[in-house]
N, C-alpha and C. Protein backbone atom coordinates (compact mmCIF):
# COMPACT_ATOMS: atom_id res chain seq x y z
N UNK A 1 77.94 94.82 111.08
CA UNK A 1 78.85 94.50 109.99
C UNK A 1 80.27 94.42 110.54
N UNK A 2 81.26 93.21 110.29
CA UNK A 2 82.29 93.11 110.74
C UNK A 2 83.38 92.63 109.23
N UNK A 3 84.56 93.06 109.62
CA UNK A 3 85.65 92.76 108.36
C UNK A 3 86.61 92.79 109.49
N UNK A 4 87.55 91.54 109.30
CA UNK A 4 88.20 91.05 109.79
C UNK A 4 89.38 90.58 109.05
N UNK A 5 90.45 91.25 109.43
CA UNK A 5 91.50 90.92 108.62
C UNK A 5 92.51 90.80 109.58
N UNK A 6 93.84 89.28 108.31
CA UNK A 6 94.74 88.34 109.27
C UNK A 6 95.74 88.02 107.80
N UNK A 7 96.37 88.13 108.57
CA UNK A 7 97.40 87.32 107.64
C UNK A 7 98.89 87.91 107.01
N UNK A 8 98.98 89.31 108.11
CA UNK A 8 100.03 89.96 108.06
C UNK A 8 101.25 89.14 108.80
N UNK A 9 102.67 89.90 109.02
CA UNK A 9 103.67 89.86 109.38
C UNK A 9 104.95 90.03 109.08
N UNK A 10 106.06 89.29 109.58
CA UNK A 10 107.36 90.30 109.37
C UNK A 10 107.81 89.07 108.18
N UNK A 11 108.41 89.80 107.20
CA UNK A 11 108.94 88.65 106.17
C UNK A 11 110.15 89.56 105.57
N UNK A 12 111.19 89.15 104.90
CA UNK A 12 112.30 89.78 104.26
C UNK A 12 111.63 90.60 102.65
N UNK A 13 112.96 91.46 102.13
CA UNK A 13 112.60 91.50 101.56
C UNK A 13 112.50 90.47 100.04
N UNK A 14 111.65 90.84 99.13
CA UNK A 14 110.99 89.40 98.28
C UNK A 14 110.18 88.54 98.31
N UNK A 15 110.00 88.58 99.70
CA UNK A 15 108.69 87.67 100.45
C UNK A 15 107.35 87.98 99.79
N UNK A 16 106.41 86.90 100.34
CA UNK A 16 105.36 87.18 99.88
C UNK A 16 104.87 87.05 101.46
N UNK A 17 103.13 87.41 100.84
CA UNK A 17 101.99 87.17 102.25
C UNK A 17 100.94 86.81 101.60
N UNK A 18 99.90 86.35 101.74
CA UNK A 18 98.73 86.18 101.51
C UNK A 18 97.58 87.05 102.59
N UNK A 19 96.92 87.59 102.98
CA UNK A 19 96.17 88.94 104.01
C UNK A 19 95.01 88.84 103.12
N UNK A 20 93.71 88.33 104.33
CA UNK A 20 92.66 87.56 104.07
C UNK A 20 91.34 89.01 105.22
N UNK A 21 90.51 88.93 104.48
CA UNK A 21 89.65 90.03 104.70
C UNK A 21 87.86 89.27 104.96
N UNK A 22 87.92 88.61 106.29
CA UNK A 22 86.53 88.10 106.26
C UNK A 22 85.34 88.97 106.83
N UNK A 23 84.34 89.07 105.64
CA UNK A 23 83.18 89.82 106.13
C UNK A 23 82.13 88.90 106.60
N UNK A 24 81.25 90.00 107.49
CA UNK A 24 79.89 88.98 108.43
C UNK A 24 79.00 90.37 108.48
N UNK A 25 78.06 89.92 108.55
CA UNK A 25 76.79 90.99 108.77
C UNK A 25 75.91 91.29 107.75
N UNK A 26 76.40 91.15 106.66
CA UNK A 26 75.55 91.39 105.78
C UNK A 26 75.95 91.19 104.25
N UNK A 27 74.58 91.14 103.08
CA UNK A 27 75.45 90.85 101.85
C UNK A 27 76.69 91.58 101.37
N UNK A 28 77.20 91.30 101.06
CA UNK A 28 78.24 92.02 100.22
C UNK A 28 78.09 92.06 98.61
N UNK A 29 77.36 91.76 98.11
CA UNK A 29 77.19 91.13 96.51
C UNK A 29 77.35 92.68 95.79
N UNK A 30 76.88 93.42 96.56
CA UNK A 30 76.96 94.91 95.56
C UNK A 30 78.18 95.58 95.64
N UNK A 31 78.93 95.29 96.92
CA UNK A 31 79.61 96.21 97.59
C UNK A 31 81.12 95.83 96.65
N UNK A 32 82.11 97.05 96.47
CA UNK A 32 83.28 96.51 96.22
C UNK A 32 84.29 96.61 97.40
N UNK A 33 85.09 95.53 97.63
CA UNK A 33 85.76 95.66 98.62
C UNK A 33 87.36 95.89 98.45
N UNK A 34 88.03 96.87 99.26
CA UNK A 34 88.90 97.33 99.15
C UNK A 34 89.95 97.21 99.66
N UNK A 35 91.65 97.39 99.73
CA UNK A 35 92.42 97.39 100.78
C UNK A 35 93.62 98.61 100.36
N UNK A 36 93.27 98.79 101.78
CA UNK A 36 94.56 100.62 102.07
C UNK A 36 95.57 100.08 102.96
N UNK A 37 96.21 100.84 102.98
CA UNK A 37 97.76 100.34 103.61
C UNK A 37 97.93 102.00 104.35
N UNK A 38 98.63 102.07 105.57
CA UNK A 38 99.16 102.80 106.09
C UNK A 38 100.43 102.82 106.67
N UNK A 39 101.32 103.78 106.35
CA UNK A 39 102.52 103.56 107.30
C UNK A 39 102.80 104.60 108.46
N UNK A 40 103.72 104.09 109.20
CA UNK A 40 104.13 105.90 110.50
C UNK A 40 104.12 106.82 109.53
N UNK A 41 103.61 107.91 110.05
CA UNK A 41 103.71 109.37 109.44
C UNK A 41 103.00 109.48 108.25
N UNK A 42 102.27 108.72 107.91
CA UNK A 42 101.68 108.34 106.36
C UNK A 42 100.32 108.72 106.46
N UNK A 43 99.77 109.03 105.78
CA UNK A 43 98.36 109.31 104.86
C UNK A 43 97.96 107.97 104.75
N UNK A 44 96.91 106.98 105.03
CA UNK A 44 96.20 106.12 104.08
C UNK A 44 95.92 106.09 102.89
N UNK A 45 96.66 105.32 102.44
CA UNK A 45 96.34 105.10 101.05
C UNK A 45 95.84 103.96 100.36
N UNK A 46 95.43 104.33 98.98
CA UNK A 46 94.62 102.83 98.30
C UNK A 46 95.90 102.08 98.10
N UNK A 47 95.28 100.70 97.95
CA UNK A 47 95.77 99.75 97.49
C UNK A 47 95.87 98.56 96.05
N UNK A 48 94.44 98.65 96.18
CA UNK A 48 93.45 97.82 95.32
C UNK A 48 92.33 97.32 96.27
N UNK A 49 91.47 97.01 94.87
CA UNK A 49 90.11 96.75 95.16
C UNK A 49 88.88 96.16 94.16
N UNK A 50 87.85 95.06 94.61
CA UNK A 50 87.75 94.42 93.27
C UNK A 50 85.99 94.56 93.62
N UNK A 51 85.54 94.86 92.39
CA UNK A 51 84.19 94.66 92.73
C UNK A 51 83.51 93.23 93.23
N UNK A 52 82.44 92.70 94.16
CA UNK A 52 82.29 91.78 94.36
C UNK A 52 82.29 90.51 93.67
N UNK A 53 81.72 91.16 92.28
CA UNK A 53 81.44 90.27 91.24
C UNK A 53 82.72 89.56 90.94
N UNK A 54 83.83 90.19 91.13
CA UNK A 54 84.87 90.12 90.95
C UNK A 54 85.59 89.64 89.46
N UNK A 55 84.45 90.90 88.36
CA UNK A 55 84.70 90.97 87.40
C UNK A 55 85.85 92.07 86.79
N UNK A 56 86.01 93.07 88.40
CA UNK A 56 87.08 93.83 88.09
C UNK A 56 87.50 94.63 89.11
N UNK A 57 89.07 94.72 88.90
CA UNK A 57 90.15 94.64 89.55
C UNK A 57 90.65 96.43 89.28
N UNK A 58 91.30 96.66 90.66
CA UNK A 58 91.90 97.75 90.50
C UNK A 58 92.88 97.95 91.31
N UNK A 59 94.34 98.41 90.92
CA UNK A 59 95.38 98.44 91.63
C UNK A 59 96.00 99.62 91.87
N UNK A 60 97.10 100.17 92.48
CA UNK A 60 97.85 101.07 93.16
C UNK A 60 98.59 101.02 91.90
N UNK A 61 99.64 102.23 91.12
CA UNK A 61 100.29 101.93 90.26
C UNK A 61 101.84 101.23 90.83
N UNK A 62 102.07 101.65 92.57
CA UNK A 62 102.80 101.39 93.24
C UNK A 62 102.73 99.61 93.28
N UNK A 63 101.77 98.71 93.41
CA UNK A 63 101.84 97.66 93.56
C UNK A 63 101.74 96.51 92.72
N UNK A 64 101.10 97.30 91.61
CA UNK A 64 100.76 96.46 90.30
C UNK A 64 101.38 95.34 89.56
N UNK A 65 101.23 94.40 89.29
CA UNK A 65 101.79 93.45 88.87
C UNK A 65 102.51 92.93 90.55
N UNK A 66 102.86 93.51 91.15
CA UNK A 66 103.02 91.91 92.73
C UNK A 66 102.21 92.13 93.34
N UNK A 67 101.12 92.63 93.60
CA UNK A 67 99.94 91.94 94.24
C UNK A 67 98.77 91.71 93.47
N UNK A 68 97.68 90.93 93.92
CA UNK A 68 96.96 90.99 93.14
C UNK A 68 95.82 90.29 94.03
N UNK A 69 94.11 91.20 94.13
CA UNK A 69 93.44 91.00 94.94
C UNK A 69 92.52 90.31 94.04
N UNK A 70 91.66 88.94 95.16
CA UNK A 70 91.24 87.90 95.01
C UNK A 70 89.57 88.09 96.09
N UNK A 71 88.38 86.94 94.88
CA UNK A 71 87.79 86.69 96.36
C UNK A 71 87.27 85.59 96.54
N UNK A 72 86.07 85.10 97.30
CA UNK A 72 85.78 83.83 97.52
C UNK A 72 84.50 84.32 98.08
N UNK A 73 83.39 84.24 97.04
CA UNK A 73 81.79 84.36 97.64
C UNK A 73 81.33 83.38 98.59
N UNK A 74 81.93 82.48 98.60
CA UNK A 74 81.20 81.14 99.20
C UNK A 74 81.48 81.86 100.92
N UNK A 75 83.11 82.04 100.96
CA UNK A 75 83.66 82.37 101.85
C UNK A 75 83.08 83.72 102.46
N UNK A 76 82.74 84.61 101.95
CA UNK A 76 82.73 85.95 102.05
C UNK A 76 84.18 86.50 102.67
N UNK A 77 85.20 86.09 101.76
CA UNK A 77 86.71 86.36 101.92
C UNK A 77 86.68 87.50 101.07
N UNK A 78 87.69 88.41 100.89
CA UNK A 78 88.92 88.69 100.14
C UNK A 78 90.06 88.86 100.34
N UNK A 79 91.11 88.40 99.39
CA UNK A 79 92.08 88.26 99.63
C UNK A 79 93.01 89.55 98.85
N UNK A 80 94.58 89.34 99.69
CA UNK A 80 95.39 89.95 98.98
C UNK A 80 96.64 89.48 98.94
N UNK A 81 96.98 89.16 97.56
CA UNK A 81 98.08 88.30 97.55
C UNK A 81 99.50 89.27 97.58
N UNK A 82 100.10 89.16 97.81
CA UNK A 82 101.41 90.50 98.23
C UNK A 82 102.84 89.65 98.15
N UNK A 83 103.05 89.93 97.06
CA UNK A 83 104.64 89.46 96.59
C UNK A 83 105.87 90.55 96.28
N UNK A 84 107.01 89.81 96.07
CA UNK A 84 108.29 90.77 95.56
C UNK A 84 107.89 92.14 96.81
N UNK A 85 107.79 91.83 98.11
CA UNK A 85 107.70 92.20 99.02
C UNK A 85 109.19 93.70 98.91
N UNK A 86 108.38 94.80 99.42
CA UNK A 86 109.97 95.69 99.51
C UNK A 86 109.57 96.37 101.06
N UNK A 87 110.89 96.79 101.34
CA UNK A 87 110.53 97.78 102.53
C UNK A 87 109.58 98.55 102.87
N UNK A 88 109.12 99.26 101.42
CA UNK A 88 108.43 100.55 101.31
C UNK A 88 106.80 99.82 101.49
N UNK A 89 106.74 98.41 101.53
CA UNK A 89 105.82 98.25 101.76
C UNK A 89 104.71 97.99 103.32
N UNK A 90 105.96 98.33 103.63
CA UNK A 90 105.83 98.21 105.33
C UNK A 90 104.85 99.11 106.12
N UNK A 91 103.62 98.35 106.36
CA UNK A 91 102.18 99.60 106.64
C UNK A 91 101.47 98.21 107.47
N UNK A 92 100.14 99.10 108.00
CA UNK A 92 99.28 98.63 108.12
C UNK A 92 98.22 98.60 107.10
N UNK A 93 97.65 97.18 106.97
CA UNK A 93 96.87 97.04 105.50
C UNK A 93 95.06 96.75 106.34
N UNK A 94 95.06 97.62 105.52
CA UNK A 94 93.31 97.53 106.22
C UNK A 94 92.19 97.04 105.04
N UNK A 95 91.54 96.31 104.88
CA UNK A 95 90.14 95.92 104.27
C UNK A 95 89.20 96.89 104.95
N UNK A 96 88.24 97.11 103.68
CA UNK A 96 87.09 97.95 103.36
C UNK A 96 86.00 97.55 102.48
N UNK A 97 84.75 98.26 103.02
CA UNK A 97 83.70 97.75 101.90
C UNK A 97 83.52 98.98 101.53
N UNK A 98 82.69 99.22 100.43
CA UNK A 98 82.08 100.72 100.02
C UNK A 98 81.03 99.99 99.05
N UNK A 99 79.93 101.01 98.70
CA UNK A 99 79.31 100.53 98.14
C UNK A 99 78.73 101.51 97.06
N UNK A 100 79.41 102.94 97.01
CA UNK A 100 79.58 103.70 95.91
C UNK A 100 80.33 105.04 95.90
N UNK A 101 80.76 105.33 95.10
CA UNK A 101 81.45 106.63 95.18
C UNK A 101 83.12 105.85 94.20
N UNK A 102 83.90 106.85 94.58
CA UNK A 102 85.51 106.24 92.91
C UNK A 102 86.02 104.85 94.45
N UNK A 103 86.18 104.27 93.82
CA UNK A 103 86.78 103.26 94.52
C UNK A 103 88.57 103.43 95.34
N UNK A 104 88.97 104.19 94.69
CA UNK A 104 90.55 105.01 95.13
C UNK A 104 90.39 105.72 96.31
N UNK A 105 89.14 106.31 96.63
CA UNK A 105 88.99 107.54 98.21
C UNK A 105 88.46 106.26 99.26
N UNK A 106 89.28 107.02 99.93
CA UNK A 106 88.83 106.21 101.52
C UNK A 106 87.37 107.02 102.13
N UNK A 107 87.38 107.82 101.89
CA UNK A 107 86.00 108.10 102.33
C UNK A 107 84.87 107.81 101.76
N UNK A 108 85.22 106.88 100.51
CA UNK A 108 83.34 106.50 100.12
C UNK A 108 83.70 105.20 100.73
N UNK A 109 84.02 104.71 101.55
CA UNK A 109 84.40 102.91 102.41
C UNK A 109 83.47 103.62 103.62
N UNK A 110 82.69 102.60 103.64
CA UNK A 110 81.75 102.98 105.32
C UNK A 110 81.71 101.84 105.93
N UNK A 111 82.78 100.62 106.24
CA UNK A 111 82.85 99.46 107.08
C UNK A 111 84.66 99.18 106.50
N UNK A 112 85.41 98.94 107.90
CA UNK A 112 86.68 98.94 107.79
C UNK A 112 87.11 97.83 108.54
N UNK A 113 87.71 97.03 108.46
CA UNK A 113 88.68 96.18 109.28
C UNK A 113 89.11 97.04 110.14
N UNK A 114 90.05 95.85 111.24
CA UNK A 114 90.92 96.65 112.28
C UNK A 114 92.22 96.66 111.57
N UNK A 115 92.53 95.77 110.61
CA UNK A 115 93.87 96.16 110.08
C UNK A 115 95.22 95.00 110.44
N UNK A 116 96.07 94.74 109.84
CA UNK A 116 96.74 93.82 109.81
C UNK A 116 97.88 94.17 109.53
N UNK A 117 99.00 94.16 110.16
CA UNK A 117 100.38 94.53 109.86
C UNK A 117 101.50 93.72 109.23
N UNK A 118 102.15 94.60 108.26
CA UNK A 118 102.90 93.62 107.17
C UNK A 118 104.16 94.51 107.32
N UNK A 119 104.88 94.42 107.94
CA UNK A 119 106.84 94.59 108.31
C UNK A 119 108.05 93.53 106.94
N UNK A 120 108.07 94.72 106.40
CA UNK A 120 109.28 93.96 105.27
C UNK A 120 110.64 94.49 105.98
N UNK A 121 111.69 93.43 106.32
CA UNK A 121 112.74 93.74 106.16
C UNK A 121 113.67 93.88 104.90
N UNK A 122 114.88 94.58 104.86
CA UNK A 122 116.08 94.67 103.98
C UNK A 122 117.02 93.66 104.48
C-alpha cells in the first residue's frame, strides 16, 4: 500500500495550494482518508478527512471554511484544497488512510504518505 502526496510549497500569505494524495495497493472504497499537518516542535495534528464515499466531510475548526477536502475514485486521488493561506499554516501535510476508529486520532490511520511541505510566508 502506497499514498503519495505532492503538491506542496512556498506561497505568501493568502495563497492557495491544491496537495493531491495518490493511493495504490489496494481498495480504498471503505477506508476514510485523511490529512494531518505538522509543524517544528509540533504534535501532529488533524486536518480533515472525508469518507471514501465522499458523502462526508470533516474539518479542523482551525481550517474550516479555507480548505476543503476533495476526491476522485476514478483517480484514487484525494485532494486538499488550501486557501486564505496564513503563516500558522506552515507544516508538513501528510495523507492517511484508516479504516476505523474517530477519524480526528492519528493512531487509528495505518498507511501514511511521506508528506508534503507547505511554507506560508508574511
Amino acid at each position: 500500500v502506497q499514498l503519495q502526496a505532492s503538491g506542496g510549497g512556498l506561497v505568501q500569505a493568502g495563497g492557495s495550494l491544491r496537495l493531491s494524495c495518490a493511493a495504490s495497493g489496494r481498495t480504498f472504497s471503505t477506508y476514510t482518508m485523511g490529512w494531518f499537518r505538522q509543524a517544528p516542535g509540533k504534535e501532529r495534528e488533524f486536518v480533515a478527512a472525508i469518507i471514501w464515499s465522499g458523502d462526508l466531510k470533516y474539518y479542523a475548526d482551525s481550517v474550516r471554511g479555507r480548505f476543503t477536502i476533495s476526491r476522485d475514485g476514478a483517480k484514487n486521488t484525494v485532494y486538499l484544497r488550501v486557501n486564505s493561506l496564513k503563516p500558522e499554516d506552515t507544516a508538513v501535510y501528510y495523507c492517511a488512510a484508516r479504516s476505523d476508529g474517530s477519524y480526528y486520532r492519528r493512531d487509528n490511520y495505518s498507511y501514511w504518505g511521506q508528506g508534503t511541505q507547505v511554507t506560508v510566508s508574511s
